[in-house]
PDB file of N, CA and C in Angstrom:
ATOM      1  N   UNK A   1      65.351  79.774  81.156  1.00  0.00           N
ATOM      2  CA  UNK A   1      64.681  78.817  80.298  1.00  0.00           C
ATOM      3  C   UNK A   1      65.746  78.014  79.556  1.00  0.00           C
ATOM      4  N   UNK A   2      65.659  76.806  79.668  1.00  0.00           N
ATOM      5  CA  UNK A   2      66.286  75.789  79.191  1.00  0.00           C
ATOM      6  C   UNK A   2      65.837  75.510  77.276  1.00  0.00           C
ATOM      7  N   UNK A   3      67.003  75.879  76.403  1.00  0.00           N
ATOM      8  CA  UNK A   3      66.189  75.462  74.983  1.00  0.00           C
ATOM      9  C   UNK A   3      67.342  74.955  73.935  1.00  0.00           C
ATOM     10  N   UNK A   4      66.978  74.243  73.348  1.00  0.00           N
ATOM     11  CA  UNK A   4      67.984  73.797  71.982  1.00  0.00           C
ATOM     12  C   UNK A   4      68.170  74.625  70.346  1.00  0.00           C
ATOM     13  N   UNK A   5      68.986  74.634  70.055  1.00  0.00           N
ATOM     14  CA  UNK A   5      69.677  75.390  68.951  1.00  0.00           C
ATOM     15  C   UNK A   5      70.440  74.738  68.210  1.00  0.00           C
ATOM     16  N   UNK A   6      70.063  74.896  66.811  1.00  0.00           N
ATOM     17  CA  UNK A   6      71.357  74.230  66.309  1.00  0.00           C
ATOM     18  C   UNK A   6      72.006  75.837  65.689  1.00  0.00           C
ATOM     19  N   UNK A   7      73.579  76.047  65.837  1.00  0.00           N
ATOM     20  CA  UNK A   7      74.024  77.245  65.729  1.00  0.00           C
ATOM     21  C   UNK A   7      75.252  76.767  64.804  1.00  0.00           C
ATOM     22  N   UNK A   8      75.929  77.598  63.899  1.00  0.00           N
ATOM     23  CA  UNK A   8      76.804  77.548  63.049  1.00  0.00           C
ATOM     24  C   UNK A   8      78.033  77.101  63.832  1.00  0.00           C
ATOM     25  N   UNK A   9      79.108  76.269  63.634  1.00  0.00           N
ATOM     26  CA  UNK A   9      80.187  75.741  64.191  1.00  0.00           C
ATOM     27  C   UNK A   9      81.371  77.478  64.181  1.00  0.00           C
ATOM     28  N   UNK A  10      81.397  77.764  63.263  1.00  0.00           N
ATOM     29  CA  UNK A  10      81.306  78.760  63.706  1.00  0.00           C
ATOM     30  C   UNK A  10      82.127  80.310  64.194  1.00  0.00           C
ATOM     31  N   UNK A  11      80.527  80.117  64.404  1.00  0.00           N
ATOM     32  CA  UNK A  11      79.401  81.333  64.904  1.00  0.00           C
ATOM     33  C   UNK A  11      79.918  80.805  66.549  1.00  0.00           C
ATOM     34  N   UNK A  12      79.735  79.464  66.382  1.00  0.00           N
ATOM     35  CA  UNK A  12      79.954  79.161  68.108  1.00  0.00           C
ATOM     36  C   UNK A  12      81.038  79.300  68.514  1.00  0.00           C
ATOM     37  N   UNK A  13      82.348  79.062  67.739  1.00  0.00           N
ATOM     38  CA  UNK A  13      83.658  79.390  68.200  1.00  0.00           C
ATOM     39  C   UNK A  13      83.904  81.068  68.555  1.00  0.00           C
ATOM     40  N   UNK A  14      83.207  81.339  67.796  1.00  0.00           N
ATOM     41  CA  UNK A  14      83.431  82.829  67.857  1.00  0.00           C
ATOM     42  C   UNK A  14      82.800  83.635  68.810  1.00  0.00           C
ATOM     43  N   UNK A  15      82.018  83.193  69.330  1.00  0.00           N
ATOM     44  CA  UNK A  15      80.966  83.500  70.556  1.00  0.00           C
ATOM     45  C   UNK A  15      81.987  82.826  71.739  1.00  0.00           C
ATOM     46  N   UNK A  16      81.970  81.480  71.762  1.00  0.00           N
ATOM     47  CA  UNK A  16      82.643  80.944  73.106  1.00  0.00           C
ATOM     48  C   UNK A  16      84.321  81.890  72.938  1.00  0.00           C
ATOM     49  N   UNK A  17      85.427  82.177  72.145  1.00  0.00           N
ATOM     50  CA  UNK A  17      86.310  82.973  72.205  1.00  0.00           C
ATOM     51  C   UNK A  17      86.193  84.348  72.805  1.00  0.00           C
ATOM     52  N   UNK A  18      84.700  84.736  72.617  1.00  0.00           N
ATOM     53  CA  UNK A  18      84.346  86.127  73.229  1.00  0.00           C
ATOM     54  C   UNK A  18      84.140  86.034  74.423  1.00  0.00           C
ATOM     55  N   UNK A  19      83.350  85.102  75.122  1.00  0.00           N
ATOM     56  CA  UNK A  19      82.988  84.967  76.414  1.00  0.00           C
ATOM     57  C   UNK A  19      84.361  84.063  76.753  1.00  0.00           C
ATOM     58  N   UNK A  20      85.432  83.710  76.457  1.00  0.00           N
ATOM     59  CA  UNK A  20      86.541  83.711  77.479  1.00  0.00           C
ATOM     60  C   UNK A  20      87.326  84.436  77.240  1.00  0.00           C
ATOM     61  N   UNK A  21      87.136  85.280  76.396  1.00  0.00           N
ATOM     62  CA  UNK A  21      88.142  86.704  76.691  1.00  0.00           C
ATOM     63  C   UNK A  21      87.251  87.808  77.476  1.00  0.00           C
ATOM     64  N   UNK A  22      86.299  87.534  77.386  1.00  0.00           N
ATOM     65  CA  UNK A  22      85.692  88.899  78.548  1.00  0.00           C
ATOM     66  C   UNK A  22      85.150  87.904  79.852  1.00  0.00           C
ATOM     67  N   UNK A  23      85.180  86.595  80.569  1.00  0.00           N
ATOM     68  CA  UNK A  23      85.444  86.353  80.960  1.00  0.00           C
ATOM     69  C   UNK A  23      83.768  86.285  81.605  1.00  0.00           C
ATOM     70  N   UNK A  24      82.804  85.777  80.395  1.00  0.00           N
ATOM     71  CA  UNK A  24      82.296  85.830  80.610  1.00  0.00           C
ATOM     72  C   UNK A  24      81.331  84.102  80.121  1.00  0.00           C
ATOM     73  N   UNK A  25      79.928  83.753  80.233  1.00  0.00           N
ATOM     74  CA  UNK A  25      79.673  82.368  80.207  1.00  0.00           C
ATOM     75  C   UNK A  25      79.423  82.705  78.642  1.00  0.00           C
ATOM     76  N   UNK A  26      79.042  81.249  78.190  1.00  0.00           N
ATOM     77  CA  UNK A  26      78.895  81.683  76.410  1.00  0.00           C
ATOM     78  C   UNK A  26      76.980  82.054  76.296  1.00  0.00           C
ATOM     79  N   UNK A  27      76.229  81.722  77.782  1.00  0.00           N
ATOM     80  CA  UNK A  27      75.007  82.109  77.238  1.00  0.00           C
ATOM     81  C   UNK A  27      74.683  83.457  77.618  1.00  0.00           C
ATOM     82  N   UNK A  28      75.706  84.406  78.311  1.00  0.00           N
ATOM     83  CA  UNK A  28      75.534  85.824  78.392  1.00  0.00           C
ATOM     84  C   UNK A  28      75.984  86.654  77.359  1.00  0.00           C
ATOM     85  N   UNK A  29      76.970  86.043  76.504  1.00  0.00           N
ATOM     86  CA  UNK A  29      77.419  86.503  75.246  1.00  0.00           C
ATOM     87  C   UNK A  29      76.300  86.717  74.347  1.00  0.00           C
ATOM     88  N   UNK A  30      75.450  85.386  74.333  1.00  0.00           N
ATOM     89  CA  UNK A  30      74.278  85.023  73.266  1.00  0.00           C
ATOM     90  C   UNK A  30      73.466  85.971  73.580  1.00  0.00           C
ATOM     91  N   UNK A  31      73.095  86.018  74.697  1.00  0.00           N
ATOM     92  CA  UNK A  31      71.434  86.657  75.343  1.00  0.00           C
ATOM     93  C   UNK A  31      71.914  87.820  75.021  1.00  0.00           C
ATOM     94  N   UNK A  32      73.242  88.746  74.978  1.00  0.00           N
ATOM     95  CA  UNK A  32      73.271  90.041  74.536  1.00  0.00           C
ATOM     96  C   UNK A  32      73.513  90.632  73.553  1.00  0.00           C
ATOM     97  N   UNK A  33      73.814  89.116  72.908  1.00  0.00           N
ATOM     98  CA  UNK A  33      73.897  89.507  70.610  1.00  0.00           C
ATOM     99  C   UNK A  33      72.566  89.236  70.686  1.00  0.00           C
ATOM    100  N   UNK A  34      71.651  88.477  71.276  1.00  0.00           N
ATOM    101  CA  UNK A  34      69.897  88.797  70.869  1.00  0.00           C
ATOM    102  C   UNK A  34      69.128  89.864  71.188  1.00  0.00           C
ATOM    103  N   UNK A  35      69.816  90.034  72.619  1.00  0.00           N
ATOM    104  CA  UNK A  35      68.634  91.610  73.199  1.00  0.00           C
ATOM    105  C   UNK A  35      69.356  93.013  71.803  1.00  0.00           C
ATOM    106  N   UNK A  36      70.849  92.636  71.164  1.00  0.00           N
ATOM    107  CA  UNK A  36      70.862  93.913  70.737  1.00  0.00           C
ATOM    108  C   UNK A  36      70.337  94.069  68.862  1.00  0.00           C
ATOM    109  N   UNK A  37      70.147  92.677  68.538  1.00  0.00           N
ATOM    110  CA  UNK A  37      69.678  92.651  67.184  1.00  0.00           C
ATOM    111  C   UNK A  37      67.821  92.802  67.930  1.00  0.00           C
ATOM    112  N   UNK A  38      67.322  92.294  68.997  1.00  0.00           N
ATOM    113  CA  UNK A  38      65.815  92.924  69.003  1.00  0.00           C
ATOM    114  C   UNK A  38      65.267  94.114  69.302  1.00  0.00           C
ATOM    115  N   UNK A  39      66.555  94.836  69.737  1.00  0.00           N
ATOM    116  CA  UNK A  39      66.281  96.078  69.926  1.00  0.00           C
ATOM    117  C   UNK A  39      66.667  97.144  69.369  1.00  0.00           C
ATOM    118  N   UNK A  40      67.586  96.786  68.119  1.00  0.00           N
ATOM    119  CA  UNK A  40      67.572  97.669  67.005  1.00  0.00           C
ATOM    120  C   UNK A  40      66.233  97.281  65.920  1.00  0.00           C
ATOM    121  N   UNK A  41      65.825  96.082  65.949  1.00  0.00           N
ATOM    122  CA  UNK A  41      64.678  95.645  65.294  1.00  0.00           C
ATOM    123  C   UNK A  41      63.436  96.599  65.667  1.00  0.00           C
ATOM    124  N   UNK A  42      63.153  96.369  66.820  1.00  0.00           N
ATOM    125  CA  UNK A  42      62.490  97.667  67.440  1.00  0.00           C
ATOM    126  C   UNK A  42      62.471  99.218  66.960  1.00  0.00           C
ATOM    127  N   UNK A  43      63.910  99.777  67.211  1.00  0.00           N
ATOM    128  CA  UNK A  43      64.069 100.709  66.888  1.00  0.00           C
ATOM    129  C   UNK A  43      63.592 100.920  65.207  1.00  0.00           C
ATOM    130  N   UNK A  44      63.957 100.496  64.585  1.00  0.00           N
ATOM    131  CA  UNK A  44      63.476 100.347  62.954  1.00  0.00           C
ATOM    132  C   UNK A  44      61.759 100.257  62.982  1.00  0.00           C
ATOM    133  N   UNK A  45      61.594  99.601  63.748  1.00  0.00           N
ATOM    134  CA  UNK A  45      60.332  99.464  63.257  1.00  0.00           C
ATOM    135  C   UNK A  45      58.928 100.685  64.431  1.00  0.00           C
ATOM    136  N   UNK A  46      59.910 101.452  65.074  1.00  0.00           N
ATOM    137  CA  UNK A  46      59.164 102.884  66.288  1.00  0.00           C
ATOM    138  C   UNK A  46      59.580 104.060  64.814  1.00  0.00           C
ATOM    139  N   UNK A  47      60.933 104.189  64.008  1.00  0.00           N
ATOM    140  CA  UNK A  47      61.176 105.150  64.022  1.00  0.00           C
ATOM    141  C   UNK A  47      61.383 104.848  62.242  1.00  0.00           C
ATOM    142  N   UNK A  48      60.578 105.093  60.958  1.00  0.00           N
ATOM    143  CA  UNK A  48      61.216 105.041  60.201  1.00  0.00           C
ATOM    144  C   UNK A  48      61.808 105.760  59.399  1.00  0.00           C
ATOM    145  N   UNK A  49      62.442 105.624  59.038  1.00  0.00           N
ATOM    146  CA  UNK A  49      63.620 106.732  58.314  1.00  0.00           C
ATOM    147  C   UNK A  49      62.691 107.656  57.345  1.00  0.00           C
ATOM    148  N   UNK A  50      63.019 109.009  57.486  1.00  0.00           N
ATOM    149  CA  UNK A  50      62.463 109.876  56.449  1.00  0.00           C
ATOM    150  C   UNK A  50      63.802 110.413  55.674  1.00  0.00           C
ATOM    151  N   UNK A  51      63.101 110.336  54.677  1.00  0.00           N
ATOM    152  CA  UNK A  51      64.282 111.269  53.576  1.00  0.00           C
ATOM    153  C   UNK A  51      63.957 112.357  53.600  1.00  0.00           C
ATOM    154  N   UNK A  52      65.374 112.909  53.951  1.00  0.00           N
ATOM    155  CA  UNK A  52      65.272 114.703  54.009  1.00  0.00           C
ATOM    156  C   UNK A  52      64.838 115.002  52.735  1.00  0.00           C
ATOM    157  N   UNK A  53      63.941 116.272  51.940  1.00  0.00           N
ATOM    158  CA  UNK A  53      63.507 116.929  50.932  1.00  0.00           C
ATOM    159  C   UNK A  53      64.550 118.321  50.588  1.00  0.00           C
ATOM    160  N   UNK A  54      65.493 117.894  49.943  1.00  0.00           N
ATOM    161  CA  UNK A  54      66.087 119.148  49.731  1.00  0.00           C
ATOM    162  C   UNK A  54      65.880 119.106  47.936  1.00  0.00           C
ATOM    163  N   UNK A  55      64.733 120.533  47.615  1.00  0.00           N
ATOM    164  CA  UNK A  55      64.747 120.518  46.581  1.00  0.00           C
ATOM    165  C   UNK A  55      65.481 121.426  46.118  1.00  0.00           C
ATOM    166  N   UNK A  56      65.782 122.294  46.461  1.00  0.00           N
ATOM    167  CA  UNK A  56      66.147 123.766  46.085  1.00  0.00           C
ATOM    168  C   UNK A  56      65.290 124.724  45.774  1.00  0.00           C
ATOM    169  N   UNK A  57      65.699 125.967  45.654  1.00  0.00           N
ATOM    170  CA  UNK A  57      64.478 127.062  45.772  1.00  0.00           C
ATOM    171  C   UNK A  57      63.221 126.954  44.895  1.00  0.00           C
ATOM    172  N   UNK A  58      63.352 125.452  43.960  1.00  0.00           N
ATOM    173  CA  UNK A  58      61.904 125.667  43.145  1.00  0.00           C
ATOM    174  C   UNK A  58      61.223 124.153  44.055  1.00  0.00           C
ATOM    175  N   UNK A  59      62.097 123.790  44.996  1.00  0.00           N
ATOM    176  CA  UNK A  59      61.255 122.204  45.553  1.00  0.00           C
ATOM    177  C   UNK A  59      61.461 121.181  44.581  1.00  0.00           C
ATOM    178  N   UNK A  60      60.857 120.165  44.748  1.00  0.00           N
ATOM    179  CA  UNK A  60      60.369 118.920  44.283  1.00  0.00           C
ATOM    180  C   UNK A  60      59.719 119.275  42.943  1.00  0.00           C
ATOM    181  N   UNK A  61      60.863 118.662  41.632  1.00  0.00           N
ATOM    182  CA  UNK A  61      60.001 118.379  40.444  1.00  0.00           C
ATOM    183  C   UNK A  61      58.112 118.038  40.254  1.00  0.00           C
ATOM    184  N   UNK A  62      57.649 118.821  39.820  1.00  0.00           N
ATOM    185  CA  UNK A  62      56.321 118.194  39.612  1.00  0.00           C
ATOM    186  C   UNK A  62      56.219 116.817  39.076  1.00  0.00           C
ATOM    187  N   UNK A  63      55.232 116.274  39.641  1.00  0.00           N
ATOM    188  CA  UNK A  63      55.067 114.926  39.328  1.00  0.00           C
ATOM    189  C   UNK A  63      56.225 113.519  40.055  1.00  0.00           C
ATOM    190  N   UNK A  64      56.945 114.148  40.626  1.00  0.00           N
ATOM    191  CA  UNK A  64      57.902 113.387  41.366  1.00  0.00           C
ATOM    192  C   UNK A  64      57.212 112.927  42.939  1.00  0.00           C
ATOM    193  N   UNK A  65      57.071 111.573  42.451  1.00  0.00           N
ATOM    194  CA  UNK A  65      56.407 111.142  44.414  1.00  0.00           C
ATOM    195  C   UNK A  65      57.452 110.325  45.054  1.00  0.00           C
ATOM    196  N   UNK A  66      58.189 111.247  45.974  1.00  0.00           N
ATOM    197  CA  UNK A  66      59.053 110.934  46.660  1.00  0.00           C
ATOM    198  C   UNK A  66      58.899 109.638  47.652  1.00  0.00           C
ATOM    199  N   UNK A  67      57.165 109.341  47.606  1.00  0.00           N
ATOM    200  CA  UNK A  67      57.152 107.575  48.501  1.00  0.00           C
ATOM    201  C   UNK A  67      56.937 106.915  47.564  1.00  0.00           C
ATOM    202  N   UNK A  68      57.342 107.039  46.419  1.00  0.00           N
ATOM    203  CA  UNK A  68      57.212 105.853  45.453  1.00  0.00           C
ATOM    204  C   UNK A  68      58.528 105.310  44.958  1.00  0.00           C
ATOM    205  N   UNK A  69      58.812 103.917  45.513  1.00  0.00           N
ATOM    206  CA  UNK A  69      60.425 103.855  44.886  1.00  0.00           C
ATOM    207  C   UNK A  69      60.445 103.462  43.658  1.00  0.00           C
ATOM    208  N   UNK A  70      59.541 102.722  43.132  1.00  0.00           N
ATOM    209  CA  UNK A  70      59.475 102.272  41.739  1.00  0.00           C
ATOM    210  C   UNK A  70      59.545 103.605  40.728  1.00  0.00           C
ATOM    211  N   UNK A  71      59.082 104.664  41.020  1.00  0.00           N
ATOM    212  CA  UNK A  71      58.940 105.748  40.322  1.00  0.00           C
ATOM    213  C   UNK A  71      60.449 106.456  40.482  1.00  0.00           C
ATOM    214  N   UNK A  72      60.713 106.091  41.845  1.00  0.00           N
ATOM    215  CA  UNK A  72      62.252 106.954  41.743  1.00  0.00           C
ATOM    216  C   UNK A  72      63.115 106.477  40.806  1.00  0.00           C
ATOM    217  N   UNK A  73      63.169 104.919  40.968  1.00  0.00           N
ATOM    218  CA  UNK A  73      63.932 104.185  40.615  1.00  0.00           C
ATOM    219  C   UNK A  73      64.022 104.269  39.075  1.00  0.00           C
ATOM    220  N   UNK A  74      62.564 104.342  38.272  1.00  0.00           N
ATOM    221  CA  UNK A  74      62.502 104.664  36.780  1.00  0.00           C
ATOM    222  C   UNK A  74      63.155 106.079  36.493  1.00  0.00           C
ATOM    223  N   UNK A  75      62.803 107.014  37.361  1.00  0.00           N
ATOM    224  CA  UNK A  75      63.683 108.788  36.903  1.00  0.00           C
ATOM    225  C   UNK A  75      65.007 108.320  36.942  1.00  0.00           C
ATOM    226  N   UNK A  76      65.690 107.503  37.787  1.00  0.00           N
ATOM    227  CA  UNK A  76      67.168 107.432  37.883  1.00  0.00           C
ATOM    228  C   UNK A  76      67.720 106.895  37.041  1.00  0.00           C
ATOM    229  N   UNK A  77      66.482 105.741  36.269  1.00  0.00           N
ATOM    230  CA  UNK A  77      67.202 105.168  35.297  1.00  0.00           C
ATOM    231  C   UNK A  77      66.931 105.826  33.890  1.00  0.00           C
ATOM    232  N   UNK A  78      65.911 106.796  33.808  1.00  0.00           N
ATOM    233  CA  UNK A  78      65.489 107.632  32.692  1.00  0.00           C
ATOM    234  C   UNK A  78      66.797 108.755  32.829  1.00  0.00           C
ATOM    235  N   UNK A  79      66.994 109.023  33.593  1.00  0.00           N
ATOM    236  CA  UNK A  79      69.013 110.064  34.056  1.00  0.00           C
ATOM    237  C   UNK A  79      69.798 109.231  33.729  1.00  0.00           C
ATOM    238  N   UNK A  80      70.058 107.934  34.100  1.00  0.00           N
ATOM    239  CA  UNK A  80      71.216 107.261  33.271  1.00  0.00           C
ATOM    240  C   UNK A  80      71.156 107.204  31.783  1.00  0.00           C
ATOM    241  N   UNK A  81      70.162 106.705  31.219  1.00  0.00           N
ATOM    242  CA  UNK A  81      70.032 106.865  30.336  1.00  0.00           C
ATOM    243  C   UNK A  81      70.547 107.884  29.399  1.00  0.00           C
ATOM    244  N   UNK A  82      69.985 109.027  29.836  1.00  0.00           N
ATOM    245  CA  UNK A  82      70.147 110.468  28.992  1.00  0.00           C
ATOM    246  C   UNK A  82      71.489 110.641  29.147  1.00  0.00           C
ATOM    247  N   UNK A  83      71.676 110.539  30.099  1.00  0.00           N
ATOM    248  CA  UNK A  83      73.329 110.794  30.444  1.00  0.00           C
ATOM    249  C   UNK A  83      74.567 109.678  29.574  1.00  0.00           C
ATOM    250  N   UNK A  84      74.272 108.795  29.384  1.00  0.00           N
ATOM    251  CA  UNK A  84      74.877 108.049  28.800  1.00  0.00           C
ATOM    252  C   UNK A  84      74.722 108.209  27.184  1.00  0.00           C
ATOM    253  N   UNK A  85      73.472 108.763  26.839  1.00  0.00           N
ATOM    254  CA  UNK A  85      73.401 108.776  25.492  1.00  0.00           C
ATOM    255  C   UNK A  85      74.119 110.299  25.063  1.00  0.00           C
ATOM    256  N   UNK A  86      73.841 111.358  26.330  1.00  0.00           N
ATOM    257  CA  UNK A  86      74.645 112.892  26.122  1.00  0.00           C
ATOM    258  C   UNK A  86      76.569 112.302  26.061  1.00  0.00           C
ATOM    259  N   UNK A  87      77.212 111.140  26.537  1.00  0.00           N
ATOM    260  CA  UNK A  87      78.673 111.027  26.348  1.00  0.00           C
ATOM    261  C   UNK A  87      78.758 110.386  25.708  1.00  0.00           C
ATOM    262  N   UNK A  88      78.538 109.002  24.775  1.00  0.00           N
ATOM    263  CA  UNK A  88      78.168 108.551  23.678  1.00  0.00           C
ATOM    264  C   UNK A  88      78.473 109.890  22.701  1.00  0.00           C
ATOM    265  N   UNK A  89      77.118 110.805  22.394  1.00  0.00           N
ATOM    266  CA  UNK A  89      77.483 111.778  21.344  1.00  0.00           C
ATOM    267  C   UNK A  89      78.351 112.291  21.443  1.00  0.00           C
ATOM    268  N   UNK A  90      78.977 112.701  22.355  1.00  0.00           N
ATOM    269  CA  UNK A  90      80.044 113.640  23.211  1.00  0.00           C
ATOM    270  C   UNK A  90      81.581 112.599  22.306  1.00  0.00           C
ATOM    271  N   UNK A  91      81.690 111.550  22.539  1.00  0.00           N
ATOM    272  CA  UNK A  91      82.514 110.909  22.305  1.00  0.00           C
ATOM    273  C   UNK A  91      82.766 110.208  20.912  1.00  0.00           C
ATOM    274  N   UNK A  92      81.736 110.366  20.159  1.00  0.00           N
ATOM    275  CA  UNK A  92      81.469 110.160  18.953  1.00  0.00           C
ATOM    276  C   UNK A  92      81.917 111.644  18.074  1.00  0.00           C
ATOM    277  N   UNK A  93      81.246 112.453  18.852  1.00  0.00           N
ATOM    278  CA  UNK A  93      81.514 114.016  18.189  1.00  0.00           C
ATOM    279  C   UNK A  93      83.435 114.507  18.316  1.00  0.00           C
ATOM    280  N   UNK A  94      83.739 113.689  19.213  1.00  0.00           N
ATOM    281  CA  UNK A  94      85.309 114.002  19.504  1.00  0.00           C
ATOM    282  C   UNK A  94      85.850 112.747  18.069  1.00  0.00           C
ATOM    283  N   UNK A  95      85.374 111.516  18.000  1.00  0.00           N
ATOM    284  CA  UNK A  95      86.063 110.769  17.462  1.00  0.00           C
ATOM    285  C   UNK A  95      85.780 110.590  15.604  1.00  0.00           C
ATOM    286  N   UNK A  96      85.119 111.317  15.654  1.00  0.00           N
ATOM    287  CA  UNK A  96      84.747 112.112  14.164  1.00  0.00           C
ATOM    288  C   UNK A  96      85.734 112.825  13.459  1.00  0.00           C
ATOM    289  N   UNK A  97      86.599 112.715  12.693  1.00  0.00           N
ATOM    290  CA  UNK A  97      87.412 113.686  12.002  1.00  0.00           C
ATOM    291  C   UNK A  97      87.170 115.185  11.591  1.00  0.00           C
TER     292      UNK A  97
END
């Protein structure tokens, strides 16, 4: 199939340098940077990633929903938090006479 593109100047040098060092045309270069970005696309979208559950011998905090990222994302920042305010005192308590 015959088709038009407008492609980054480049993107194209860098493609045509590949296909004359492997000695190959510049639209077999292309057709196989597309079949391999659609077929990791694929793959992502057959297989999606699970996060392993390692809680330790008591599991998963109650109330923790591991498919919620907004919720993760608030505990991590409710841990920074604490944590930052536990070296703060920490560093205040050292710089105290």
């Amino acid at each position: 199939m015959r088709t038009t593109l407008n492609l980054n100047d480049d993107l194209v040098r860098q493609a045509k340098k590949r296909a004359a060092d492997e000695d190959r045309t510049l639209t077999s270069v292309i057709e196989d940077a597309l079949r391999r970005l659609l077929a990791e696309d694929v793959r992502h979208a057959e297989a999606p990633y699970r996060v392993p559950v390692n809680g330790g011998p008591r599991g998963v905090l109650p109330g923790i929903d591991l498919s919620d990222p907004r919720a993760l994302r608030d505990l991590m920042d409710e841990e920074d938090i604490a944590k930052f305010l536990e070296v703060r005192a920490e560093n205040e308590r050292r710089a105290t006479p």
